[in-house]
PDB file of N, CA and C in Angstrom:
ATOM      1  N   UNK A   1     139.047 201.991 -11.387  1.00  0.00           N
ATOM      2  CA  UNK A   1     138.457 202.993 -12.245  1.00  0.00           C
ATOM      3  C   UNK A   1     137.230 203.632 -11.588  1.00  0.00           C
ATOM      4  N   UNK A   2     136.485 202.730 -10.698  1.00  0.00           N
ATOM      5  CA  UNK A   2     134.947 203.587 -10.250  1.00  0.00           C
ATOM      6  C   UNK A   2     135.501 204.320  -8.959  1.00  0.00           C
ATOM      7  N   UNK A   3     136.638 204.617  -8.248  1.00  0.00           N
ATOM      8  CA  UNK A   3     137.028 205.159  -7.400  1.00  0.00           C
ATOM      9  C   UNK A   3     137.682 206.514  -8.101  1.00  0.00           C
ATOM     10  N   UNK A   4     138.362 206.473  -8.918  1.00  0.00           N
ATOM     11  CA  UNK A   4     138.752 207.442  -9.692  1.00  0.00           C
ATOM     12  C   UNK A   4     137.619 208.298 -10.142  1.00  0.00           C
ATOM     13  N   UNK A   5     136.749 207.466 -10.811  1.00  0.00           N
ATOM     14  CA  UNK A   5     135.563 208.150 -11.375  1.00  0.00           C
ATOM     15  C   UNK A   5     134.466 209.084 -10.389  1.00  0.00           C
ATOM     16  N   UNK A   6     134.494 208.218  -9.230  1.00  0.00           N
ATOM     17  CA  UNK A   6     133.781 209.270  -8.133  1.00  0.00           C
ATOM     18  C   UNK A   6     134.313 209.748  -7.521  1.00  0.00           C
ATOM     19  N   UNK A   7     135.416 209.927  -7.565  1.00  0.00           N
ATOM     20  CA  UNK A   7     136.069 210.777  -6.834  1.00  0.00           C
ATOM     21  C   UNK A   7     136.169 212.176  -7.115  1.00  0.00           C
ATOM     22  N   UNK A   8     136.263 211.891  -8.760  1.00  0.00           N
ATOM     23  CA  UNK A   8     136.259 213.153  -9.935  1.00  0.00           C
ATOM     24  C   UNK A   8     134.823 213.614  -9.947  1.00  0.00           C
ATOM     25  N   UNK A   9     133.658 212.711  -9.685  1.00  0.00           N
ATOM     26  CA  UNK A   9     132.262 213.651  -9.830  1.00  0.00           C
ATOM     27  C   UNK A   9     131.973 213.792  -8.382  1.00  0.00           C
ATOM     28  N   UNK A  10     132.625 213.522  -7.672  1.00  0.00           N
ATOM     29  CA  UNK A  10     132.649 214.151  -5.914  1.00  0.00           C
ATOM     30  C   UNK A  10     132.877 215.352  -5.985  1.00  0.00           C
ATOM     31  N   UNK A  11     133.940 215.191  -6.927  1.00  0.00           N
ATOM     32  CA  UNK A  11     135.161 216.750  -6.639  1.00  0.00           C
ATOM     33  C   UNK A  11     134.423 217.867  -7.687  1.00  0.00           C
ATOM     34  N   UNK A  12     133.407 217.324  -8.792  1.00  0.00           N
ATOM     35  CA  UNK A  12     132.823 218.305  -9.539  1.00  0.00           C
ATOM     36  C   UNK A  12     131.294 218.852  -8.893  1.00  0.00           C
ATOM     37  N   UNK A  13     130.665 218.113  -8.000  1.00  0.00           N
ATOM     38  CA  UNK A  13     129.586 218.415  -7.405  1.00  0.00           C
ATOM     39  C   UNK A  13     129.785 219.469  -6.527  1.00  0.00           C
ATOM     40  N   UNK A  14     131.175 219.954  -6.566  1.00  0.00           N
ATOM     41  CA  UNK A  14     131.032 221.468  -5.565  1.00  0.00           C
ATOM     42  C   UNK A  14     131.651 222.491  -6.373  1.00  0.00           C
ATOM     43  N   UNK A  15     131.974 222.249  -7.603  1.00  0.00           N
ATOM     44  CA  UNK A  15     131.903 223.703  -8.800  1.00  0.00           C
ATOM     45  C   UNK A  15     129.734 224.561  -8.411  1.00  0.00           C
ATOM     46  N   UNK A  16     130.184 225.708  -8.282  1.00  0.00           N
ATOM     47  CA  UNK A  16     128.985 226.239  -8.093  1.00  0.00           C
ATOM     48  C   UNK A  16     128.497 226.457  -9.485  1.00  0.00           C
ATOM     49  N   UNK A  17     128.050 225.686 -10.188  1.00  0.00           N
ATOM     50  CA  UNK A  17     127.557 225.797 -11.580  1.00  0.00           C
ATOM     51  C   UNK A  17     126.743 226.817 -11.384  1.00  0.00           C
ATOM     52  N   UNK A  18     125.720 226.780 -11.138  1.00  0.00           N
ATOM     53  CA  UNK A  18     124.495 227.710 -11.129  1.00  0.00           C
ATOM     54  C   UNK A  18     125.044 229.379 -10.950  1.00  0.00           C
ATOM     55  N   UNK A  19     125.885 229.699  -9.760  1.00  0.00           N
ATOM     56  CA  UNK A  19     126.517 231.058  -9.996  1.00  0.00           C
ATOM     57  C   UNK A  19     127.723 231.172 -11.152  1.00  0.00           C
ATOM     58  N   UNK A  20     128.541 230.279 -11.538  1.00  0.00           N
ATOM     59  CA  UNK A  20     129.301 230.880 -12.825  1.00  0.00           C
ATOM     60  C   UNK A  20     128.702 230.946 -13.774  1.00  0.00           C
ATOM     61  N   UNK A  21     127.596 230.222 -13.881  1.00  0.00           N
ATOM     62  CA  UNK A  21     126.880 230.657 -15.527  1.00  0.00           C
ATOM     63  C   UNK A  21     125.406 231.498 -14.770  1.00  0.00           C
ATOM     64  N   UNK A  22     125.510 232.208 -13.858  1.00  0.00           N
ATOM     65  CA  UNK A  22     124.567 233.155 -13.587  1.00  0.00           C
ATOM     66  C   UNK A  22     123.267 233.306 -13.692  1.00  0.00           C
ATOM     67  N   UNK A  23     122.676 231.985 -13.406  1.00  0.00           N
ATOM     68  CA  UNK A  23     121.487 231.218 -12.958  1.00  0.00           C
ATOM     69  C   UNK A  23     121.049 232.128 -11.767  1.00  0.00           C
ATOM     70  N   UNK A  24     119.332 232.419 -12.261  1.00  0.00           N
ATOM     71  CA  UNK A  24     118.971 232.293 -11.273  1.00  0.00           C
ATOM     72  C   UNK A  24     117.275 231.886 -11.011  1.00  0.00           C
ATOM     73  N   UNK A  25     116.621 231.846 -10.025  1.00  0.00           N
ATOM     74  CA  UNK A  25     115.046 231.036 -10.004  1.00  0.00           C
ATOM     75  C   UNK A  25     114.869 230.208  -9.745  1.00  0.00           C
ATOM     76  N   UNK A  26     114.254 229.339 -10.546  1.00  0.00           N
ATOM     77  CA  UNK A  26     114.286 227.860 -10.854  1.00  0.00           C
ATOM     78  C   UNK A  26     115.280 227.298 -11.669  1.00  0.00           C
ATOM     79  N   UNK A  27     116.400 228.025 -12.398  1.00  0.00           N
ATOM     80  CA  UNK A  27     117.600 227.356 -12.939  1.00  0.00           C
ATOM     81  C   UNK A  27     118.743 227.040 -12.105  1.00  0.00           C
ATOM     82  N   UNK A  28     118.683 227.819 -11.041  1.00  0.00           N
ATOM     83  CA  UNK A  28     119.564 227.745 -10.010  1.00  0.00           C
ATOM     84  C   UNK A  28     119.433 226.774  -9.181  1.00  0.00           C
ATOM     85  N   UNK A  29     118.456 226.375  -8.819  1.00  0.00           N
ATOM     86  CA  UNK A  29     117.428 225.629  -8.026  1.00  0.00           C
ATOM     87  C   UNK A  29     117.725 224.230  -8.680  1.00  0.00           C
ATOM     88  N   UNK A  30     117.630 224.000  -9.951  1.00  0.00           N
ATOM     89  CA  UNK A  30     117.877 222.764 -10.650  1.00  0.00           C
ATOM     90  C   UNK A  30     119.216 222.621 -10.597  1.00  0.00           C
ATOM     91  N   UNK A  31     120.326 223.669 -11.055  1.00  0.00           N
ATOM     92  CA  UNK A  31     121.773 223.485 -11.381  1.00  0.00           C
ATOM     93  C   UNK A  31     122.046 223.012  -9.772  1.00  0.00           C
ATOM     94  N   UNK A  32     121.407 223.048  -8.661  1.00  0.00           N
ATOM     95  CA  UNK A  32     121.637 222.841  -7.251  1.00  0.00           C
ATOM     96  C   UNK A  32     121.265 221.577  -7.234  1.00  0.00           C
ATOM     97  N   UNK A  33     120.513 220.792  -7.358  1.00  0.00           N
ATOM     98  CA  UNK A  33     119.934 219.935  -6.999  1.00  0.00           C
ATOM     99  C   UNK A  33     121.424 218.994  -8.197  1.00  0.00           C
ATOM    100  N   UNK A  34     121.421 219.574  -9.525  1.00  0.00           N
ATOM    101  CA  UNK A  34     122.161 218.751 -10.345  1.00  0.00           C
ATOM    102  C   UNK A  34     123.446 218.975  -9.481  1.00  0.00           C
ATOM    103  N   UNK A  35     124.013 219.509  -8.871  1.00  0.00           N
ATOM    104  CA  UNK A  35     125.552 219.279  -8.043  1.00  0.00           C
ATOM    105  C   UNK A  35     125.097 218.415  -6.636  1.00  0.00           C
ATOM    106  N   UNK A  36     124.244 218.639  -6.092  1.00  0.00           N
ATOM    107  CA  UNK A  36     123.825 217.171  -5.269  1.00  0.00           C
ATOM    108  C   UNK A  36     123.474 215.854  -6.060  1.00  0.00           C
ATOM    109  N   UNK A  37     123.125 215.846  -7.248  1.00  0.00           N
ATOM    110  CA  UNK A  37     123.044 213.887  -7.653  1.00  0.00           C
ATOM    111  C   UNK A  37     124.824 214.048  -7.782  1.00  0.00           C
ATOM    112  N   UNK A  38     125.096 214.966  -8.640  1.00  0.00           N
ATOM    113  CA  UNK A  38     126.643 214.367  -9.127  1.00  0.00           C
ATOM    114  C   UNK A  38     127.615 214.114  -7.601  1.00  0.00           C
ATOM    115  N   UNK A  39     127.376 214.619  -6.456  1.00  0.00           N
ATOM    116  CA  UNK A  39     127.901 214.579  -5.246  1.00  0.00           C
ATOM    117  C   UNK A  39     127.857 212.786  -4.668  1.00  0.00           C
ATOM    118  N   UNK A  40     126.011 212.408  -5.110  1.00  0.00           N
ATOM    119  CA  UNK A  40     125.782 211.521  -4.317  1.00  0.00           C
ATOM    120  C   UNK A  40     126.391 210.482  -5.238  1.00  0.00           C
ATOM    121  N   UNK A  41     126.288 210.180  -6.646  1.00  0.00           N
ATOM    122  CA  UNK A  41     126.573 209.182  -7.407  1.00  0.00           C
ATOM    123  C   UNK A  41     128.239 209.183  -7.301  1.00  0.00           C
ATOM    124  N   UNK A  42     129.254 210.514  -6.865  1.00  0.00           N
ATOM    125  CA  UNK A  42     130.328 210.293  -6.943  1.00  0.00           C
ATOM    126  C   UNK A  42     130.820 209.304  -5.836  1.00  0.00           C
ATOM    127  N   UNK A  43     129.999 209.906  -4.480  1.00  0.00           N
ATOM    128  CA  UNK A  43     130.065 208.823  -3.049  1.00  0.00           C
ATOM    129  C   UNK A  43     129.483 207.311  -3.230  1.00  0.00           C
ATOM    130  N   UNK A  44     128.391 207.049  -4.300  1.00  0.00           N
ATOM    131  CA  UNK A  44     128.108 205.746  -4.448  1.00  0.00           C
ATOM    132  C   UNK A  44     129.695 205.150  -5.438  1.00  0.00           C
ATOM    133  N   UNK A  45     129.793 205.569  -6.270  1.00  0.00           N
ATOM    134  CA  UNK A  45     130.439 204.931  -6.947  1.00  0.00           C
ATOM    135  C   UNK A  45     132.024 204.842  -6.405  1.00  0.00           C
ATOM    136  N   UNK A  46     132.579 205.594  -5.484  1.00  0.00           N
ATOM    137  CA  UNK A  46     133.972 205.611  -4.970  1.00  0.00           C
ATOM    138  C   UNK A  46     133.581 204.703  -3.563  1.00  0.00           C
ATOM    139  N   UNK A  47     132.267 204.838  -2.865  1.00  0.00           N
ATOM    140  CA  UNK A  47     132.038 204.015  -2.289  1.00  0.00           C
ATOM    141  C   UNK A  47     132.529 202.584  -2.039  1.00  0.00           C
ATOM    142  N   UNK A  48     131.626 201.870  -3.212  1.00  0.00           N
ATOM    143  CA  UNK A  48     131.196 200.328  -3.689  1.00  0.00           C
ATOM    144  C   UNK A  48     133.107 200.018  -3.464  1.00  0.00           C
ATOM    145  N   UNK A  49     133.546 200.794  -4.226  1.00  0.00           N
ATOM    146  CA  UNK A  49     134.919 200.485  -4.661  1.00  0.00           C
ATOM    147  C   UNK A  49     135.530 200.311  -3.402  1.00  0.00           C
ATOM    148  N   UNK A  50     135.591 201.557  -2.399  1.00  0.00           N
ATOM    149  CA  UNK A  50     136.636 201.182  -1.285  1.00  0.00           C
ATOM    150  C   UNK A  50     135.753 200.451  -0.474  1.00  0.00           C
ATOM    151  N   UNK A  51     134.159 199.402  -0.509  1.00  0.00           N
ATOM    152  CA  UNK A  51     134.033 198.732   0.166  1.00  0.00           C
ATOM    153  C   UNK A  51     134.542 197.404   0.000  1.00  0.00           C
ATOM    154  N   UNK A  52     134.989 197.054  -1.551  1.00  0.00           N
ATOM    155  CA  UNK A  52     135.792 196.418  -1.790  1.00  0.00           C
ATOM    156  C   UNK A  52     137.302 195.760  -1.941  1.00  0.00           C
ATOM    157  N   UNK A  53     137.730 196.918  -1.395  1.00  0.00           N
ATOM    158  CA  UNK A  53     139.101 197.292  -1.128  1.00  0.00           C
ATOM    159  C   UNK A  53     139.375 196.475   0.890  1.00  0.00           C
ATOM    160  N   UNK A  54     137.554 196.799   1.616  1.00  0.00           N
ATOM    161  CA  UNK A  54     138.070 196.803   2.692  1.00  0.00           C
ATOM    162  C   UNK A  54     137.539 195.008   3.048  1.00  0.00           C
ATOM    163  N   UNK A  55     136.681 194.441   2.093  1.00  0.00           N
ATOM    164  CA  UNK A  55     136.713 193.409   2.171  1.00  0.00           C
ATOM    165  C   UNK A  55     137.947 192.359   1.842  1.00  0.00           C
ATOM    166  N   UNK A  56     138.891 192.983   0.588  1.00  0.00           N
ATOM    167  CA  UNK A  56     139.995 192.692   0.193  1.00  0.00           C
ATOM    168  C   UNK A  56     140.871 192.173   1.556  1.00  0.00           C
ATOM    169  N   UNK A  57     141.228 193.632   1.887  1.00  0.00           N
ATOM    170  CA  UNK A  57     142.318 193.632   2.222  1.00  0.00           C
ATOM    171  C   UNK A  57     142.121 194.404   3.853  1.00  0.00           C
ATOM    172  N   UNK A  58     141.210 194.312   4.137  1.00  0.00           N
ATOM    173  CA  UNK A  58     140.843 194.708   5.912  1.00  0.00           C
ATOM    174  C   UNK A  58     140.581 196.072   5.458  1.00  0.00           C
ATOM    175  N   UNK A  59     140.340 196.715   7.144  1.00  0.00           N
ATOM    176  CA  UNK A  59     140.664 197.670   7.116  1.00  0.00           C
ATOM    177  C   UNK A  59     141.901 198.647   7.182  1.00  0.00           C
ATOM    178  N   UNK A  60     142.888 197.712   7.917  1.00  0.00           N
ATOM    179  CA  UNK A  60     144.353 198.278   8.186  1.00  0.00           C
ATOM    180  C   UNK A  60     144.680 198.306   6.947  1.00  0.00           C
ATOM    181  N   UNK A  61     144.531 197.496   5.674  1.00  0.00           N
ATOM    182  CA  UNK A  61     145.147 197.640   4.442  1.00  0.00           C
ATOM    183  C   UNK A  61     144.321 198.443   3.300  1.00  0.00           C
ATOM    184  N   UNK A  62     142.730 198.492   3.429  1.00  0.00           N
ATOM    185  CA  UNK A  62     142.535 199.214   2.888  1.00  0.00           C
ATOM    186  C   UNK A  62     143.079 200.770   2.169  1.00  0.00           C
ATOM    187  N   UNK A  63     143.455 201.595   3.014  1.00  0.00           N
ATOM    188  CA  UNK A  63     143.685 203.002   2.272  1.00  0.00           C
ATOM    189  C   UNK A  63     144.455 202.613   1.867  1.00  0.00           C
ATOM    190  N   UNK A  64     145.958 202.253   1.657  1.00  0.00           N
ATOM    191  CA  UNK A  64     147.030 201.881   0.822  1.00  0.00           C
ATOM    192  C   UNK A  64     146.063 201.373  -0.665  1.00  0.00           C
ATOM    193  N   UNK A  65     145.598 200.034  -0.498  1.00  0.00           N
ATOM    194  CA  UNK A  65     144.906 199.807  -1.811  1.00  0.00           C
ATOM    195  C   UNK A  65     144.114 200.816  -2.645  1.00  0.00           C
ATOM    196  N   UNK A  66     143.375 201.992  -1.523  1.00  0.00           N
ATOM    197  CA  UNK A  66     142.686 202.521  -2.433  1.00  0.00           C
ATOM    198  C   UNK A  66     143.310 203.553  -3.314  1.00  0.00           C
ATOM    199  N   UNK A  67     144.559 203.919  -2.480  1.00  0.00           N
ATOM    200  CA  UNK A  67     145.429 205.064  -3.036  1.00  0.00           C
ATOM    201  C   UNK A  67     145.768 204.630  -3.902  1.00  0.00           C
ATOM    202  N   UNK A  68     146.657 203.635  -3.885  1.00  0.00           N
ATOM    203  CA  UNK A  68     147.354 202.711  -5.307  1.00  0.00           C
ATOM    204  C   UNK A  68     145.942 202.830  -6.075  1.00  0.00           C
ATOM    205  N   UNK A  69     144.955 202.378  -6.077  1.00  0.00           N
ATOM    206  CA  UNK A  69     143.820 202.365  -6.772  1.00  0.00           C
ATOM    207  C   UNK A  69     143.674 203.959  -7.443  1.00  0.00           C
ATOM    208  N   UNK A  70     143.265 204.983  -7.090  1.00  0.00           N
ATOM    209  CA  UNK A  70     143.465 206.260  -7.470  1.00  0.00           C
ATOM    210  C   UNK A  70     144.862 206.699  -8.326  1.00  0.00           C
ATOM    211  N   UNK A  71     145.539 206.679  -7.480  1.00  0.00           N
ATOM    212  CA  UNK A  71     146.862 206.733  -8.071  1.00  0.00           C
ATOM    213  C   UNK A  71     147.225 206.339  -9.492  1.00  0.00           C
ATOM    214  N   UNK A  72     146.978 205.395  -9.693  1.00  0.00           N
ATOM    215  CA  UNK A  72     148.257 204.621 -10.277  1.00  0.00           C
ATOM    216  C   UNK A  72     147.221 203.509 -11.240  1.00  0.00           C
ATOM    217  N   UNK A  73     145.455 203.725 -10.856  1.00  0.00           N
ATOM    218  CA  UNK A  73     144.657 202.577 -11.765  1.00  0.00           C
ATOM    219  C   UNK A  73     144.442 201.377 -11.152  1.00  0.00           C
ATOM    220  N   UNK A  74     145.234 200.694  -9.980  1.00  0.00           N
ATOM    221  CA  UNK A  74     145.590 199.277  -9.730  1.00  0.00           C
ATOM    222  C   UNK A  74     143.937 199.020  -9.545  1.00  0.00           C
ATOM    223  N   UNK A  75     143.725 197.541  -9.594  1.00  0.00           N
ATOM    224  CA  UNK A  75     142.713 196.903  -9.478  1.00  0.00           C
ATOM    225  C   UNK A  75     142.595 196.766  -8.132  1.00  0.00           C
ATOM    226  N   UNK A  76     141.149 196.339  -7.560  1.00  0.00           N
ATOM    227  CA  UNK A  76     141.300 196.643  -6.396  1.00  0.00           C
ATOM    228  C   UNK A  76     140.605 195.068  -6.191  1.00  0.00           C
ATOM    229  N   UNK A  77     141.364 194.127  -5.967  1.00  0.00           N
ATOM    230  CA  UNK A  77     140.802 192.609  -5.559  1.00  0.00           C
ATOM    231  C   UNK A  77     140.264 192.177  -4.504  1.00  0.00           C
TER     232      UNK A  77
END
């Protein structure tokens, strides 16, 4: 689930918020900075996960686990 989850606020930290809702100044400036935390917390949290995946299961087996993990929900042991 936390690989899924950052993966999805990875993938939302590069919607240009600030130009579709037509920010600009210091709102732009903030809506920027807010798509860099959601960037970094998506890489922490998909992180942790496939570092666990590579303690699991190596590195040769890792990506398989993490895909199944994304994919499909599987737990990642």
């Amino acid at each position: 689930m936390r690989l899924r989850v950052g993966v999805i606020l990875w993938a939302m930290s590069w919607i240009p918020y600030g130009l579709i809702l037509g920010l600009s100044g210091v709102w732009l400036t903030l809506s920027w900075g807010f798509e860099v935390l959601l960037g970094i917390v998506g890489i922490a949290l998909a992180g942790t996960a496939f570092a666990s995946a590579v303690k699991a299961k190596g590195w040769r087996g890792a990506p398989q686990v993490a895909w199944d993990s994304l994919l499909h929900g599987a737990t990642i042991d």
